[in-house]
C-alpha atoms as a PDB file:
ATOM      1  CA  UNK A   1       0.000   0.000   0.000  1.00  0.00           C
ATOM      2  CA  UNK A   2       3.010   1.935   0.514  1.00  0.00           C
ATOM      3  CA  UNK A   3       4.184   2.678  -2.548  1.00  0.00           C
ATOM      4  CA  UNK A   4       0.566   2.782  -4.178  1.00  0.00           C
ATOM      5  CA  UNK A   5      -0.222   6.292  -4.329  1.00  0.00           C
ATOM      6  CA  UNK A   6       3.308   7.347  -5.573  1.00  0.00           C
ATOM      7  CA  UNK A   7       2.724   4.819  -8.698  1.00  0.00           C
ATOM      8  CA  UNK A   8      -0.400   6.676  -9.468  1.00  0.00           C
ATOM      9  CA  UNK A   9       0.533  10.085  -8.859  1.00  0.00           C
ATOM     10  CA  UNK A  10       0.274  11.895 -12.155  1.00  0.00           C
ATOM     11  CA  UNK A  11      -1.834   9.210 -14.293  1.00  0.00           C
ATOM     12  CA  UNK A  12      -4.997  10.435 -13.754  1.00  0.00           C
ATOM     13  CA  UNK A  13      -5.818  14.357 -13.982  1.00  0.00           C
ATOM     14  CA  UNK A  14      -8.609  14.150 -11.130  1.00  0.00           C
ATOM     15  CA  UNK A  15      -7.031  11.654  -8.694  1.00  0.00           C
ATOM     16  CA  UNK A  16      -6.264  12.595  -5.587  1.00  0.00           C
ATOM     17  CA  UNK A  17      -4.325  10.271  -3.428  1.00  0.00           C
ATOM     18  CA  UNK A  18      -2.751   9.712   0.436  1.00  0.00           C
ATOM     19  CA  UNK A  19      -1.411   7.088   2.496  1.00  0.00           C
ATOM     20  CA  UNK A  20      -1.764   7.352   5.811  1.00  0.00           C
ATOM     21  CA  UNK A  21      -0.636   5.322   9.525  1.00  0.00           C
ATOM     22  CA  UNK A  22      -1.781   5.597  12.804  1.00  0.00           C
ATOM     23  CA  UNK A  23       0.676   5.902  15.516  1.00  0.00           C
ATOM     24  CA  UNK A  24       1.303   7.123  18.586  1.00  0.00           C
ATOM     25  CA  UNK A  25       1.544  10.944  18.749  1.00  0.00           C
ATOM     26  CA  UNK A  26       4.893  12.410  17.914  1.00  0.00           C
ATOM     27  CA  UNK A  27       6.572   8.739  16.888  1.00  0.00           C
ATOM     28  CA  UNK A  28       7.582  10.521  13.983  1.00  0.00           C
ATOM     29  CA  UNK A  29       9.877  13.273  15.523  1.00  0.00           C
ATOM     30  CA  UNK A  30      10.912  10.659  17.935  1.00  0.00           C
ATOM     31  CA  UNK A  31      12.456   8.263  15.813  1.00  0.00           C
ATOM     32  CA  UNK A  32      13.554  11.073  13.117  1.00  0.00           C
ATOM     33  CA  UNK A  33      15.111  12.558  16.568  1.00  0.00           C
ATOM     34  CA  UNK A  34      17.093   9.463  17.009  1.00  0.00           C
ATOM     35  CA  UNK A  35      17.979   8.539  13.750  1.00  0.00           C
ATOM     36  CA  UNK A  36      19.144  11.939  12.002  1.00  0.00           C
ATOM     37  CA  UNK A  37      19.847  14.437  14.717  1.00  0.00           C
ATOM     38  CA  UNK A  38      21.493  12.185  17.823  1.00  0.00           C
ATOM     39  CA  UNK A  39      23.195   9.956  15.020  1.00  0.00           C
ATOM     40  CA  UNK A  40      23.399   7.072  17.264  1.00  0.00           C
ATOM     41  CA  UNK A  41      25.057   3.948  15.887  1.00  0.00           C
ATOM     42  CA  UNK A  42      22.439   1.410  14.721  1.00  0.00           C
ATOM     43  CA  UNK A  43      23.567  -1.557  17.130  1.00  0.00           C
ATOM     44  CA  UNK A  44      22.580   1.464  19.854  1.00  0.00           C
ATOM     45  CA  UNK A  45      19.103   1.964  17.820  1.00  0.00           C
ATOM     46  CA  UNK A  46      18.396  -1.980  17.920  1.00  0.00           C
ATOM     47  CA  UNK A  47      19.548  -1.971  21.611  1.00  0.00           C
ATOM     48  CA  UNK A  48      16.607   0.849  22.420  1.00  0.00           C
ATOM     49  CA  UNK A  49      14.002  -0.469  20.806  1.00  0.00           C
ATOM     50  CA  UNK A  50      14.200  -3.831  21.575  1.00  0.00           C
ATOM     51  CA  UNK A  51      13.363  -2.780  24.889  1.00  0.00           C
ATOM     52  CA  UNK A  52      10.189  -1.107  24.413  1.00  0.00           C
ATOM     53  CA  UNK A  53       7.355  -2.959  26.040  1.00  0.00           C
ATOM     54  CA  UNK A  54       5.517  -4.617  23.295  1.00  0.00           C
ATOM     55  CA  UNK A  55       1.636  -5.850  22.987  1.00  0.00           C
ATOM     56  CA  UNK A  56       0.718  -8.769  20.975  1.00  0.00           C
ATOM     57  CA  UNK A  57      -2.752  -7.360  21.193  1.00  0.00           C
ATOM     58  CA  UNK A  58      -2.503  -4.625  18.217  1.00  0.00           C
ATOM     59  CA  UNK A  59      -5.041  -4.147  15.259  1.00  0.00           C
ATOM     60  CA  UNK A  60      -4.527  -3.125  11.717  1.00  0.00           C
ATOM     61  CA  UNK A  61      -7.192  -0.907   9.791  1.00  0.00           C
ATOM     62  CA  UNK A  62      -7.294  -1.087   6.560  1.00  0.00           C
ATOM     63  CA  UNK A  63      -9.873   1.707   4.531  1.00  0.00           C
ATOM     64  CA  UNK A  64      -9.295   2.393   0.936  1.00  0.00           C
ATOM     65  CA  UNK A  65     -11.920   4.410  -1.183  1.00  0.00           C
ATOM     66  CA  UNK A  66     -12.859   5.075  -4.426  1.00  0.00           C
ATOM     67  CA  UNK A  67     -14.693   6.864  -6.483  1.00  0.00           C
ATOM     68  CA  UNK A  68     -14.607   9.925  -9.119  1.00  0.00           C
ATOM     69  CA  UNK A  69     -16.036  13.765  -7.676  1.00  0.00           C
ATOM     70  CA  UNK A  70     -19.658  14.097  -8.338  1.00  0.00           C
ATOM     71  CA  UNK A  71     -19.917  10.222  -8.904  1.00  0.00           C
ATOM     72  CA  UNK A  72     -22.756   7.927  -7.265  1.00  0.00           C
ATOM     73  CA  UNK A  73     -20.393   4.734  -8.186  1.00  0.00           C
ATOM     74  CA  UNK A  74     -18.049   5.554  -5.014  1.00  0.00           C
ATOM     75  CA  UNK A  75     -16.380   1.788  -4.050  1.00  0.00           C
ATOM     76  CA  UNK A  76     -15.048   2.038  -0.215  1.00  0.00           C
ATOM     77  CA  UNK A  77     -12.862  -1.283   1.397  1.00  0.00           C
ATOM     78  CA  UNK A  78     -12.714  -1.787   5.606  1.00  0.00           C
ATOM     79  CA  UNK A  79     -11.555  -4.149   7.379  1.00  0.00           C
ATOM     80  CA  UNK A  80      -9.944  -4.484  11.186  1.00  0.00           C
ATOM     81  CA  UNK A  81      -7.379  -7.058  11.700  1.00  0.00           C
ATOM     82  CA  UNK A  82      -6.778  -8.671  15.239  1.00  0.00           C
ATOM     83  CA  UNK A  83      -4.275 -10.997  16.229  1.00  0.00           C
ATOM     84  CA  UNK A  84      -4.606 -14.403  15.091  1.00  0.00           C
ATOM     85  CA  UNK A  85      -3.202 -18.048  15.155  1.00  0.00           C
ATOM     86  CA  UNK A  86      -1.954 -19.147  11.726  1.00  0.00           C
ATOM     87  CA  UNK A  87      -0.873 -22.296  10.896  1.00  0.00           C
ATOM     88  CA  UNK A  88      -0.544 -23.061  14.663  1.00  0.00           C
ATOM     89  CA  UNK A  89       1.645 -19.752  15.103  1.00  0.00           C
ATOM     90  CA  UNK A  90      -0.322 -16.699  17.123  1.00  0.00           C
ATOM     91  CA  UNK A  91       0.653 -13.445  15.526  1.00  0.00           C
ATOM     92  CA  UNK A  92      -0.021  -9.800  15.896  1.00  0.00           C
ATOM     93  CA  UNK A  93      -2.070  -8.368  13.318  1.00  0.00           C
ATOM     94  CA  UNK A  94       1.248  -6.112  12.165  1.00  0.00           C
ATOM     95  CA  UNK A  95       2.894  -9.013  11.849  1.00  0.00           C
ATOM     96  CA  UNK A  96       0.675 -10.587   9.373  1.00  0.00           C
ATOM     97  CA  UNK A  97      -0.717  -8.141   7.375  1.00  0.00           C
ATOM     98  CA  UNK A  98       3.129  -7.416   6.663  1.00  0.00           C
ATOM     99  CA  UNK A  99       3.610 -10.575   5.722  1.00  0.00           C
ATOM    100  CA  UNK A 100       0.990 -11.553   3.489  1.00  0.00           C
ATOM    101  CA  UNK A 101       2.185  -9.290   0.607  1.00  0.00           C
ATOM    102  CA  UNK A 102       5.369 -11.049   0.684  1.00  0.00           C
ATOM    103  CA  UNK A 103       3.614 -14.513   0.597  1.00  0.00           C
ATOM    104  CA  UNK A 104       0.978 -13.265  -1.372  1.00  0.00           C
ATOM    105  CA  UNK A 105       3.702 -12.620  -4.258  1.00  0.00           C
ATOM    106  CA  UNK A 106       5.638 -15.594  -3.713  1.00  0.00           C
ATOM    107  CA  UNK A 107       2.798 -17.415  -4.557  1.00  0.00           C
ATOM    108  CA  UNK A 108       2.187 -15.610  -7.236  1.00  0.00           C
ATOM    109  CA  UNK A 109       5.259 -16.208  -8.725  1.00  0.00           C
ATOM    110  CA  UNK A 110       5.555 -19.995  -8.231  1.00  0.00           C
ATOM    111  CA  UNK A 111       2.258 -20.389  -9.252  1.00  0.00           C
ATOM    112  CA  UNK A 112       3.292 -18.216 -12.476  1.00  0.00           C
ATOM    113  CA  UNK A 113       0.657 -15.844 -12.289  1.00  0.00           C
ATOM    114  CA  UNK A 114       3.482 -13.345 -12.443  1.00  0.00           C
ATOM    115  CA  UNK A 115       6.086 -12.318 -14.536  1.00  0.00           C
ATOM    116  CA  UNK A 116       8.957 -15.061 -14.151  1.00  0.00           C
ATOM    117  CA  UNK A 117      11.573 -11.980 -14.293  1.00  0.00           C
ATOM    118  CA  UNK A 118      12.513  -8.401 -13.451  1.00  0.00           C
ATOM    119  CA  UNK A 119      10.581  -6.642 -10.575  1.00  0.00           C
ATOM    120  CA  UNK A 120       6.929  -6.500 -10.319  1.00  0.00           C
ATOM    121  CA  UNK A 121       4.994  -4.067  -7.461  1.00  0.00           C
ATOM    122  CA  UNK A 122       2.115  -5.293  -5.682  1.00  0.00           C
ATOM    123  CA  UNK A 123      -0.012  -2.754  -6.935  1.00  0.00           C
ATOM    124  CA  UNK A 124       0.467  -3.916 -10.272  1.00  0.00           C
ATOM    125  CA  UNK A 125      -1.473  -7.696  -9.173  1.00  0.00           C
ATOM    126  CA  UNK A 126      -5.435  -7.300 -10.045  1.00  0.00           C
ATOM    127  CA  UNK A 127      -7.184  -8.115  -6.720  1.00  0.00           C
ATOM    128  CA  UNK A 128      -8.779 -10.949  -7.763  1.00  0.00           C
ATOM    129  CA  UNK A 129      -5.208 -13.289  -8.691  1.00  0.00           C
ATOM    130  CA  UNK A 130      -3.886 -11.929  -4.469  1.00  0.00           C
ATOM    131  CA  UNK A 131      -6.640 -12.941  -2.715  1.00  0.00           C
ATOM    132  CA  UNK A 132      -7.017 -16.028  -4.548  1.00  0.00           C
ATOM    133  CA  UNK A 133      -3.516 -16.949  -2.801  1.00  0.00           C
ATOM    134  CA  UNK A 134      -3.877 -18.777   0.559  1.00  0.00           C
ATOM    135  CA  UNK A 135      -2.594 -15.768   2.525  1.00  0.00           C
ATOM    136  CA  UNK A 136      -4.163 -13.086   0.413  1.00  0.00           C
ATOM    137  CA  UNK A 137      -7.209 -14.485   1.058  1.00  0.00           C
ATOM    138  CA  UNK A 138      -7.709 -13.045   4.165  1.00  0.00           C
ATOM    139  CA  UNK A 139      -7.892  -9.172   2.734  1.00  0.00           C
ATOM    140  CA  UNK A 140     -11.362 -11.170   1.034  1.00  0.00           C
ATOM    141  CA  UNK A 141     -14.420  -9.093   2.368  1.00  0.00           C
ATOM    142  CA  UNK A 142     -16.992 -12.292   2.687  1.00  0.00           C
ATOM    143  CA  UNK A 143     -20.212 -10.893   1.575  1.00  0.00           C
END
């Protein structure tokens, strides 16, 4: 999703487009803090934050919409993630929502749905082909 509104940017004359995460107020200048002005050494940086209390009970929010200005035809997409087991493995919902576009691709590939060479974005797969893959299935929105 990252990268998706920066692929688009400029293709369409109407389109306006923004990416967006929620985190905790001021992580930002926090970690830009630590990373660009304090210039501590990265084994320093791994040190720190692998100290940070952690929760395995997170959730991921996913909302994309759609839809040209003045249009009735307006598509929207929502769905909460919660931690889950998978495959006999509990995981936080970061954890594998950031992992299924990996998988989802690797499966993609072997299965050859996908070009065999060079590099191919995500945003480039049609919906339908990732969450026909067993882990893209779960971004399916079961009517």
């Amino acid at each position: 999703m990252g990268t998706f509104a920066k692929s688009l940017d400029g293709e369409y004359d109407s389109l306006n487009l923004n990416y967006k995460t929620l985190r905790r107020i001021g992580h930002h200048d926090y970690v830009d803090f630590l990373f660009n002005e304090m210039n501590i050494p990265q084994t320093v940086l791994t040190r720190i934050f692998s100290n940070i209390p952690k929760t395995r009970n997170d959730e991921v929010i996913l909302f994309a919409s759609a839809g040209s200005e003045g249009m009735e035809d307006q598509r929207v997409y929502h769905k909460v993630f919660r931690p889950r087991d998978i495959n006999g493995r509990h995981l936080t919902a970061i954890e594998y929502t950031t992992a299924i576009g990996l998988l989802t691709m690797v499966e993609l590939y072997l299965t050859e749905k996908i070009p065999q060479e060079g590099y191919m974005r995500q945003e480039y797969v049609s919906w339908k082909d990732a969450t026909s893959t067993t882990f893209g299935s779960i971004y399916r929105i079961e009517e």
